[in-house]
PDB file of N, CA and C in Angstrom:
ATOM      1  N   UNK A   1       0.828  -1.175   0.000  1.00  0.00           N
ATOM      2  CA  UNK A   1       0.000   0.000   0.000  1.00  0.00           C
ATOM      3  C   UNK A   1       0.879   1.247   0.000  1.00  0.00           C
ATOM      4  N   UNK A   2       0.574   2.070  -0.950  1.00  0.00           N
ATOM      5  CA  UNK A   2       1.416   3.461  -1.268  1.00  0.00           C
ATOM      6  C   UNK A   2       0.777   4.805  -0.172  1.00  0.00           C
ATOM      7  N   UNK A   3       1.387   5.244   0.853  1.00  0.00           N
ATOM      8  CA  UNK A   3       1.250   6.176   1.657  1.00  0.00           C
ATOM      9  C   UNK A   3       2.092   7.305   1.375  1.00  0.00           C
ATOM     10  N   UNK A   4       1.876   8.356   1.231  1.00  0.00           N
ATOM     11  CA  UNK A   4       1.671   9.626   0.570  1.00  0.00           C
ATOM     12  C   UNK A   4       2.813  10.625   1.960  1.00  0.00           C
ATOM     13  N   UNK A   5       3.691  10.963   1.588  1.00  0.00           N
ATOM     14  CA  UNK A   5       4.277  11.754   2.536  1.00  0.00           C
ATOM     15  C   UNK A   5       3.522  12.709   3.528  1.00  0.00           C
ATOM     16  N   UNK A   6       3.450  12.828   4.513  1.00  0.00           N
ATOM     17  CA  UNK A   6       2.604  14.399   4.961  1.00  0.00           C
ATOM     18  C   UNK A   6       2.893  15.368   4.836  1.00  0.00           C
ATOM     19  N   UNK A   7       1.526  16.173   4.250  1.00  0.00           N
ATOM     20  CA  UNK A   7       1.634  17.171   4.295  1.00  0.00           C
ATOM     21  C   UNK A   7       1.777  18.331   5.159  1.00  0.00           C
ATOM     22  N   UNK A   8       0.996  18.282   5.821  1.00  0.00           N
ATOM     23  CA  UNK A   8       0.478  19.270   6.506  1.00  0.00           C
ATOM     24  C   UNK A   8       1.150  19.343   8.384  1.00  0.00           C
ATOM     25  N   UNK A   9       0.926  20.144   8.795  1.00  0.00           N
ATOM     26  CA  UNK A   9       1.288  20.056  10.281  1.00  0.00           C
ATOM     27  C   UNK A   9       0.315  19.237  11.255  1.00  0.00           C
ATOM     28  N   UNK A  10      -1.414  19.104  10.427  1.00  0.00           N
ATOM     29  CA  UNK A  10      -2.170  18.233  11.210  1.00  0.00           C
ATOM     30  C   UNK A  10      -1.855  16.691  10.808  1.00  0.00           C
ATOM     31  N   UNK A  11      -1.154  17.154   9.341  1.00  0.00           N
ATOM     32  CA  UNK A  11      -1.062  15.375   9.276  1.00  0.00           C
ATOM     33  C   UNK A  11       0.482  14.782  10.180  1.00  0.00           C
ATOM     34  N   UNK A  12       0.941  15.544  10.506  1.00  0.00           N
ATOM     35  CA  UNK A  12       1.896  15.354  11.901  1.00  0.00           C
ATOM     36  C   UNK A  12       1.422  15.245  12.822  1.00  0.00           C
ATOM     37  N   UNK A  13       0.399  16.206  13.165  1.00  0.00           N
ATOM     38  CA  UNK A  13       0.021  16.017  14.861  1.00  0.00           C
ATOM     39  C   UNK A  13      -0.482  14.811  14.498  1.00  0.00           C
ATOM     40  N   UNK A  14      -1.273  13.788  14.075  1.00  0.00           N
ATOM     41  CA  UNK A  14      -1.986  12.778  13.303  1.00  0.00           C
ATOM     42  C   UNK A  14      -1.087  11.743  13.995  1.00  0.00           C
ATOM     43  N   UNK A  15      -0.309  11.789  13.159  1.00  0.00           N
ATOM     44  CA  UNK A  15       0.615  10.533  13.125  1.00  0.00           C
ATOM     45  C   UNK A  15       1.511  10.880  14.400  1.00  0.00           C
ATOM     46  N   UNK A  16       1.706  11.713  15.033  1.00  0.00           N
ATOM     47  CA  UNK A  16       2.451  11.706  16.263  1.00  0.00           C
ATOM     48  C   UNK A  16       1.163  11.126  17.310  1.00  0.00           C
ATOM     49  N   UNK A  17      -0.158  11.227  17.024  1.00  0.00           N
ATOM     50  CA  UNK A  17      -0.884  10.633  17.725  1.00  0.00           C
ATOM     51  C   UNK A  17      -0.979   9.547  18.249  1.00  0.00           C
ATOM     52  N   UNK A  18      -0.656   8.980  16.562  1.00  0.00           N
ATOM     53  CA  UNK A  18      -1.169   7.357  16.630  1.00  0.00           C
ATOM     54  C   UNK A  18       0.078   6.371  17.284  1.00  0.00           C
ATOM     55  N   UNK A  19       1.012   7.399  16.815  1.00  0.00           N
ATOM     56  CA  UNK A  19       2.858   6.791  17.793  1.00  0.00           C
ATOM     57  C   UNK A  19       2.784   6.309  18.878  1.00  0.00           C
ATOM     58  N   UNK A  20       2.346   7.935  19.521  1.00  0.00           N
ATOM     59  CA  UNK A  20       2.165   7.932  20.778  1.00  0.00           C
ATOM     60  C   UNK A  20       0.879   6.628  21.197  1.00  0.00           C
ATOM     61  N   UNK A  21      -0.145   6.792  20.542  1.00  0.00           N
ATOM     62  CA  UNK A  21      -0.694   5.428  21.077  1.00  0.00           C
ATOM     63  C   UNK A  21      -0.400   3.984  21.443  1.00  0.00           C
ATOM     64  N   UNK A  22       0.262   3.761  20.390  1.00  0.00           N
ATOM     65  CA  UNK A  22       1.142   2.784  19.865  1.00  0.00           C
ATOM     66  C   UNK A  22       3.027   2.140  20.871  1.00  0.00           C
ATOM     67  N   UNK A  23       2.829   3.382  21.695  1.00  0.00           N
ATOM     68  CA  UNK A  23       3.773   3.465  22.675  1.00  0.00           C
ATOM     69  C   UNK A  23       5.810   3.358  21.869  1.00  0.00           C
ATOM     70  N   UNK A  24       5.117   4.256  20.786  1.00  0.00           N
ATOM     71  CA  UNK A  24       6.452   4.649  20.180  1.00  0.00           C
ATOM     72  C   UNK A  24       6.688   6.152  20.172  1.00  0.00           C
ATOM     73  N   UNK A  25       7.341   5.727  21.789  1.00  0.00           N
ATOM     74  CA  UNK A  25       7.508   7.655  22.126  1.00  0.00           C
ATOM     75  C   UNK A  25       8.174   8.824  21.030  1.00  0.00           C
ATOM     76  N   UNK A  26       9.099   8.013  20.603  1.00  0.00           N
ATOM     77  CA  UNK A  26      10.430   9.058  20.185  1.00  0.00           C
ATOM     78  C   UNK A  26       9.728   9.084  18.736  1.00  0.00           C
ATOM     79  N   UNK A  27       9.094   8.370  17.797  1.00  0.00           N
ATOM     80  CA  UNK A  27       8.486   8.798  17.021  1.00  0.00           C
ATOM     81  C   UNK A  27       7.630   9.711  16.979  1.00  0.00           C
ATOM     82  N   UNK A  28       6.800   9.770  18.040  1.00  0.00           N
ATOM     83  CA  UNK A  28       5.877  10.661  18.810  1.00  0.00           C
ATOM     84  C   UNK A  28       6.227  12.134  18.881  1.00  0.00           C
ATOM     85  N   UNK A  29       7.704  12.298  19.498  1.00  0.00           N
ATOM     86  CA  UNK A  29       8.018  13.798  19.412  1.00  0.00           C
ATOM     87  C   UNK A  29       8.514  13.765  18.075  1.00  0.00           C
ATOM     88  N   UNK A  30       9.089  12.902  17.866  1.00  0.00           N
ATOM     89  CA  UNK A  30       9.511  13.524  16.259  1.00  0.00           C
ATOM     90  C   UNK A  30       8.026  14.075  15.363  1.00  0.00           C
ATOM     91  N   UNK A  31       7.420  13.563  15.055  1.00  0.00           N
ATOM     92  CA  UNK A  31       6.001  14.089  14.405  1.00  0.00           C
ATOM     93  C   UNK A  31       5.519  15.032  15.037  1.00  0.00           C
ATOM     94  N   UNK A  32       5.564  15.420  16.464  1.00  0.00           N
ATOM     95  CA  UNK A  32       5.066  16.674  16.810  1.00  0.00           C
ATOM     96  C   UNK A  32       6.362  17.810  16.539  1.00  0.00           C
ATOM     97  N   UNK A  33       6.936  17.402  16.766  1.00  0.00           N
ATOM     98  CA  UNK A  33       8.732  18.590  16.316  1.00  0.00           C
ATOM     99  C   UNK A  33       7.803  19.006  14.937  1.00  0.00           C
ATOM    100  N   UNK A  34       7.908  18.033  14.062  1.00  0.00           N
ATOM    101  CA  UNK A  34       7.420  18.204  12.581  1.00  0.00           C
ATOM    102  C   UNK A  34       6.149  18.940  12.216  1.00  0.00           C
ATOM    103  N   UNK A  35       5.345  18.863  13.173  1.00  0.00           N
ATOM    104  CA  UNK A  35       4.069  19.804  12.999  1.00  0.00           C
ATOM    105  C   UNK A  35       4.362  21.138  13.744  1.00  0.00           C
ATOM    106  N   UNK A  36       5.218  21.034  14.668  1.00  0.00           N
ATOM    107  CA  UNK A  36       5.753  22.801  15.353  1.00  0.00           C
ATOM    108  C   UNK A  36       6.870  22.819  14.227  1.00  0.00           C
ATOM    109  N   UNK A  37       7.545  22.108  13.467  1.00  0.00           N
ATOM    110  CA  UNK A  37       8.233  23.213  12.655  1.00  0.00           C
ATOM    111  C   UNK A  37       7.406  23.662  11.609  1.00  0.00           C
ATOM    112  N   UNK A  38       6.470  23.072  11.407  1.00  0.00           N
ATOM    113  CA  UNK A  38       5.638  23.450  10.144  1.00  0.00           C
ATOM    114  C   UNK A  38       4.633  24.978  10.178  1.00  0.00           C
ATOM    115  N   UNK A  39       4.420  24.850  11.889  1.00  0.00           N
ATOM    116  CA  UNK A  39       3.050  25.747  11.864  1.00  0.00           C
ATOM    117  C   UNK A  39       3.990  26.179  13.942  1.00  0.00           C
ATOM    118  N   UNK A  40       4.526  27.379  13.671  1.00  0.00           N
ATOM    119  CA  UNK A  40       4.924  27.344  15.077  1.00  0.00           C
ATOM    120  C   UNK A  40       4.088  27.924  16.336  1.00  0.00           C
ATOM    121  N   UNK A  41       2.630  28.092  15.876  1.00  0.00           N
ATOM    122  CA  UNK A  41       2.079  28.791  16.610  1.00  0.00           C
ATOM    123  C   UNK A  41       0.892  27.617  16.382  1.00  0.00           C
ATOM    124  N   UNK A  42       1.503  26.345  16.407  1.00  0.00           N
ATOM    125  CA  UNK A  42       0.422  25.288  16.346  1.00  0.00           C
ATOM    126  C   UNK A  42       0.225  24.831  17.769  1.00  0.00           C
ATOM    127  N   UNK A  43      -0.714  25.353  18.943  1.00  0.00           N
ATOM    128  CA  UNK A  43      -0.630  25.192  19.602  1.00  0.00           C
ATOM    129  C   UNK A  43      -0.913  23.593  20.612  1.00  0.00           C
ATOM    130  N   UNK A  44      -1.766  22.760  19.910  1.00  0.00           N
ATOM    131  CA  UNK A  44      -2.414  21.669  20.497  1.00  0.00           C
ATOM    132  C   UNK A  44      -0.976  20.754  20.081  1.00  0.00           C
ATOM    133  N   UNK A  45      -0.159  20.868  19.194  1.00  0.00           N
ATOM    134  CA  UNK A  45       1.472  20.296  18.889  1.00  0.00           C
ATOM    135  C   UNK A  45       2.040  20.475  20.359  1.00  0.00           C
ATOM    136  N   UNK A  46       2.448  21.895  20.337  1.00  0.00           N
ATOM    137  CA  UNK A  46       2.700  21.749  21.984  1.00  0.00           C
ATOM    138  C   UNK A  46       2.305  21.585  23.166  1.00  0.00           C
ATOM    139  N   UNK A  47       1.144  21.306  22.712  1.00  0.00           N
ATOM    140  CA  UNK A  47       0.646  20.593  24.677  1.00  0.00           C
ATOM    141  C   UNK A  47       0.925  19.513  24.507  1.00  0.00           C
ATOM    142  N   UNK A  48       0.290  19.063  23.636  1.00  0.00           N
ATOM    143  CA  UNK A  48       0.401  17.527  23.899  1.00  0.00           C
ATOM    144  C   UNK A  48       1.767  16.912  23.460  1.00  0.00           C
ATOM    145  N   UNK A  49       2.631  17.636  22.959  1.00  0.00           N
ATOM    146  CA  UNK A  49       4.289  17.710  23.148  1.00  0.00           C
ATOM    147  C   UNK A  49       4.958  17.636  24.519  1.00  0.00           C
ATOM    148  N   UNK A  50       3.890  18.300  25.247  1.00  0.00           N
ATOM    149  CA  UNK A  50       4.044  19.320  26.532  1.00  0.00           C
ATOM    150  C   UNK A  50       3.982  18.009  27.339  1.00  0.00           C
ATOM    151  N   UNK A  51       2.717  17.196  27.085  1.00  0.00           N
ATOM    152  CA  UNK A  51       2.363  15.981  28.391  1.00  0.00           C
ATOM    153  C   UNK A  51       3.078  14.573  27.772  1.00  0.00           C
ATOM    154  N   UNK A  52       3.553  14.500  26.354  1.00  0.00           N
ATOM    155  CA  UNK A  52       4.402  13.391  26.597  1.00  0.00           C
ATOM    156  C   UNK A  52       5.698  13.297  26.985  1.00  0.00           C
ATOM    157  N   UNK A  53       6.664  14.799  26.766  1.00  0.00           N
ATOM    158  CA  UNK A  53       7.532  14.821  28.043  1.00  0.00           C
ATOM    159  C   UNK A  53       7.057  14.573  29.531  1.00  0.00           C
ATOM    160  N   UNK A  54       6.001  14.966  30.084  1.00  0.00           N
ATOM    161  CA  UNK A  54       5.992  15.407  31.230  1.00  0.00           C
ATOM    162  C   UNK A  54       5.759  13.491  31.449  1.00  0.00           C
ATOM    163  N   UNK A  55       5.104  12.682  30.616  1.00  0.00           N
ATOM    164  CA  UNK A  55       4.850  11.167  30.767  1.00  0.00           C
ATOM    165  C   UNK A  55       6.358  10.482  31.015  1.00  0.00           C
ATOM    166  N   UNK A  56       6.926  11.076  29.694  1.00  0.00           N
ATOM    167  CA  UNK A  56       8.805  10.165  29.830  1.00  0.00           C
ATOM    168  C   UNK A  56       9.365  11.021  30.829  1.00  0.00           C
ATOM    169  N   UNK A  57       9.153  11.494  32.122  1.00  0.00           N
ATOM    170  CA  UNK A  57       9.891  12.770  33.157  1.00  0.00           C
ATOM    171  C   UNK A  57      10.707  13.517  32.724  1.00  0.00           C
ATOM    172  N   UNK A  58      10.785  13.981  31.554  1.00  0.00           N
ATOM    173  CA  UNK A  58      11.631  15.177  30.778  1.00  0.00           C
ATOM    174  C   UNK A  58      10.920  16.584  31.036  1.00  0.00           C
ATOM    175  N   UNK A  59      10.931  16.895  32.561  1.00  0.00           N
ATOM    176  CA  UNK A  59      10.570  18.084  32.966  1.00  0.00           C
ATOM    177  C   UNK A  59      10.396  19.552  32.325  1.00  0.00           C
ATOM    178  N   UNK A  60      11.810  19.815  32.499  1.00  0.00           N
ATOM    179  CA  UNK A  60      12.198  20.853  31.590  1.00  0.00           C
ATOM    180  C   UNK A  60      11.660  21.069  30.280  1.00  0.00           C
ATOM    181  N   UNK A  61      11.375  19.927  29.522  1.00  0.00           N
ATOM    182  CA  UNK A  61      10.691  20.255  28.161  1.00  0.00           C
ATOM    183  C   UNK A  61       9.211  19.955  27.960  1.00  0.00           C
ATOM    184  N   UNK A  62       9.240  19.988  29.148  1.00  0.00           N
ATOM    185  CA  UNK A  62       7.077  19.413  28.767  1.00  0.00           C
ATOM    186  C   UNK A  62       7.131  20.887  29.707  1.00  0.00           C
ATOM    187  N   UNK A  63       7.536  21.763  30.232  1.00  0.00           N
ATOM    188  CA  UNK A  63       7.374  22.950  30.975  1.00  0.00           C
ATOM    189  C   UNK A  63       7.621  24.086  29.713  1.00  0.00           C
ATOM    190  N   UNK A  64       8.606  23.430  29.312  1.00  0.00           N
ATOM    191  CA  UNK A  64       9.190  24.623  28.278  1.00  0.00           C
ATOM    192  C   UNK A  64       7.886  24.308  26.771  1.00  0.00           C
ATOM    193  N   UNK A  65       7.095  22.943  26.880  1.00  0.00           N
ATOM    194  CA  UNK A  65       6.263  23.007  25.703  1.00  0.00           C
ATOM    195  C   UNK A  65       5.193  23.446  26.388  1.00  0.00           C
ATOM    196  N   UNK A  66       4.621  23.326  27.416  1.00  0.00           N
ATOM    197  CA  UNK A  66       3.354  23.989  28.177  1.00  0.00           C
ATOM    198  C   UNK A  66       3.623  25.152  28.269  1.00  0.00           C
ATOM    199  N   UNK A  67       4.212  26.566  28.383  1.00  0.00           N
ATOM    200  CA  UNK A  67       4.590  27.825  28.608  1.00  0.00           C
ATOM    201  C   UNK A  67       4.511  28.363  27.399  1.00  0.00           C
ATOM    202  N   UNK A  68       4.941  27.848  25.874  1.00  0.00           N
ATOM    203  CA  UNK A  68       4.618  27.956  24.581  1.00  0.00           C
ATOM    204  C   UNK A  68       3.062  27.524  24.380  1.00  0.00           C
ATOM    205  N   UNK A  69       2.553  26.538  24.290  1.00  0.00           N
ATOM    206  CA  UNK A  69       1.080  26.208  24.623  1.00  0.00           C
ATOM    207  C   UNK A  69       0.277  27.526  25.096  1.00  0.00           C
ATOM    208  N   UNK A  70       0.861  27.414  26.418  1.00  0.00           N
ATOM    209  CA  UNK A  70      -0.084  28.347  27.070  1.00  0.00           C
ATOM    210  C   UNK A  70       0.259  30.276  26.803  1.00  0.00           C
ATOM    211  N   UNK A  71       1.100  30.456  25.854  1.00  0.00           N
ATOM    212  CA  UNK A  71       0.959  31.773  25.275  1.00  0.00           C
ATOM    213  C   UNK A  71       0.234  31.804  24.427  1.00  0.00           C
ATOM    214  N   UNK A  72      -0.058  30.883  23.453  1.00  0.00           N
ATOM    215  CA  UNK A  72      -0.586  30.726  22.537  1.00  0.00           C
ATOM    216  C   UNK A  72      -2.274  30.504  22.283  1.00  0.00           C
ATOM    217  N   UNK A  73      -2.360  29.721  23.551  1.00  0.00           N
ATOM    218  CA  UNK A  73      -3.577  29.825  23.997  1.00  0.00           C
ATOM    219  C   UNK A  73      -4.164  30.076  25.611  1.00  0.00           C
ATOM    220  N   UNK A  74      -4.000  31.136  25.590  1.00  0.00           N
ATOM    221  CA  UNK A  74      -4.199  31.185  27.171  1.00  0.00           C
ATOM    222  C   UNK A  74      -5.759  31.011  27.861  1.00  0.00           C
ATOM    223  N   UNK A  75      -6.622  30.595  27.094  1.00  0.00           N
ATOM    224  CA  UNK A  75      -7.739  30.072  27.580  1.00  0.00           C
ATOM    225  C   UNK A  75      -7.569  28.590  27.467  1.00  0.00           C
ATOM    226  N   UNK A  76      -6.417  27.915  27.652  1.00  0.00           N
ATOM    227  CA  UNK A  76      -6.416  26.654  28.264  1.00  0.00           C
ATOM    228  C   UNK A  76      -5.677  26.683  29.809  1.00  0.00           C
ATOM    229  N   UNK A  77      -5.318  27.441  30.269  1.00  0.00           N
ATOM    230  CA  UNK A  77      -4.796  27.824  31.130  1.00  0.00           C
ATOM    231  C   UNK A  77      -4.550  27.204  32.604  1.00  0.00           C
ATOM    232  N   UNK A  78      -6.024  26.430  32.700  1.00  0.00           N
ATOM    233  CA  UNK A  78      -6.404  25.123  33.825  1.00  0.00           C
ATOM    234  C   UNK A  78      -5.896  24.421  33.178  1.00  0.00           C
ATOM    235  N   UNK A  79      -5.621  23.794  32.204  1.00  0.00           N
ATOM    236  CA  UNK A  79      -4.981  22.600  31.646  1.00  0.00           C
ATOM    237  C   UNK A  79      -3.298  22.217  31.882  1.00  0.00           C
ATOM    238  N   UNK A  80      -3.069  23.202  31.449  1.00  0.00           N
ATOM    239  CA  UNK A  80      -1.497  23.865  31.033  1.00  0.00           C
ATOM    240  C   UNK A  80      -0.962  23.928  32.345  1.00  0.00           C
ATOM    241  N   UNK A  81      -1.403  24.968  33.134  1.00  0.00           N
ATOM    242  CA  UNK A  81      -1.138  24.909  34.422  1.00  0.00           C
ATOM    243  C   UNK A  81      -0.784  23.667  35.222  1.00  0.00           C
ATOM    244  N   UNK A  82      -1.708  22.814  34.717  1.00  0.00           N
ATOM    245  CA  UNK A  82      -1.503  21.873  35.807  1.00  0.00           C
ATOM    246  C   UNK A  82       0.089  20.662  35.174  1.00  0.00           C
ATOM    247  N   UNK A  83       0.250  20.673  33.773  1.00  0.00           N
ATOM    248  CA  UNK A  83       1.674  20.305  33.528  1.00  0.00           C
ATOM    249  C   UNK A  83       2.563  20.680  34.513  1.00  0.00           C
ATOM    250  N   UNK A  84       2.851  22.580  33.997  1.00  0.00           N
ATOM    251  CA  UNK A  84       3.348  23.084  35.034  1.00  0.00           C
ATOM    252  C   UNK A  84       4.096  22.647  35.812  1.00  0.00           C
ATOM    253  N   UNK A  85       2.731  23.228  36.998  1.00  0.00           N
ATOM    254  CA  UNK A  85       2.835  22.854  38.774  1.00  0.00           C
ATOM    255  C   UNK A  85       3.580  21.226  38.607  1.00  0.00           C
ATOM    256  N   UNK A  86       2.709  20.267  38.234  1.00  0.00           N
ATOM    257  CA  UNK A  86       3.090  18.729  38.553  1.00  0.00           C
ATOM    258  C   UNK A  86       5.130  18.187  38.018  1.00  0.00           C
ATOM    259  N   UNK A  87       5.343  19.517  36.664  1.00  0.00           N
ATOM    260  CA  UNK A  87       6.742  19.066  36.881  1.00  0.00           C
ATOM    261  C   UNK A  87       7.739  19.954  37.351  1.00  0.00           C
ATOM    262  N   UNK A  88       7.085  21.029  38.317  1.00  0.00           N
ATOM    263  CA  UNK A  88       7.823  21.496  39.426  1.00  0.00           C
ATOM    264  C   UNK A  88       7.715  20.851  40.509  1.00  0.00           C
ATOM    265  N   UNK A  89       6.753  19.708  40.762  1.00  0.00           N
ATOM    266  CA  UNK A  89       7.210  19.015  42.144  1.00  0.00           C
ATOM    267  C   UNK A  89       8.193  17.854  41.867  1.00  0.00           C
ATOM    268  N   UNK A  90       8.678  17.647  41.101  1.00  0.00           N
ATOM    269  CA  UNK A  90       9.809  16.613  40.643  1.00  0.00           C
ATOM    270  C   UNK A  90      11.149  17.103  41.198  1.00  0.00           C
TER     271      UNK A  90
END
């Protein structure tokens, strides 16, 4: 079966989805990297960029993708927040 390169930054977040389901982390950020380089103000790329660091304890970068997230959209703010806080108690 012939599968078609992606295009788009959703067809990254997409397939970083299904990675991540699939419990193939590092593919996972790679496809979300690929949809934030595509669209850098793609914000749902970096949250959920944001909580699969914060899943593998890579603090620093699920803080540093929630703080981007949450400029971007600051009416998620209860969400985001709570990344945050949870990998400042580490």
């Amino acid at each position: 079966m012939y599968q078609d390169e992606p295009a788009t930054q959703y067809d990254h977040y997409r397939i970083a989805k299904t990675h991540e389901k699939q419990g193939r982390f590092d593919e996972a950020l790679q496809s979300y990297a690929k949809a934030i380089h595509m669209d850098e103000d793609y914000a749902y790329a970096w949250y959920y960029k944001g909580l699969l660091h914060q899943k593998l304890g890579q603090n620093q970068e699920a803080v540093r993708c929630a703080e981007r997230a949450l400029k971007l959209e600051p009416k998620w703010e209860k969400h985001v927040q709570k990344i945050i806080e949870e990998c400042s108690r580490k």
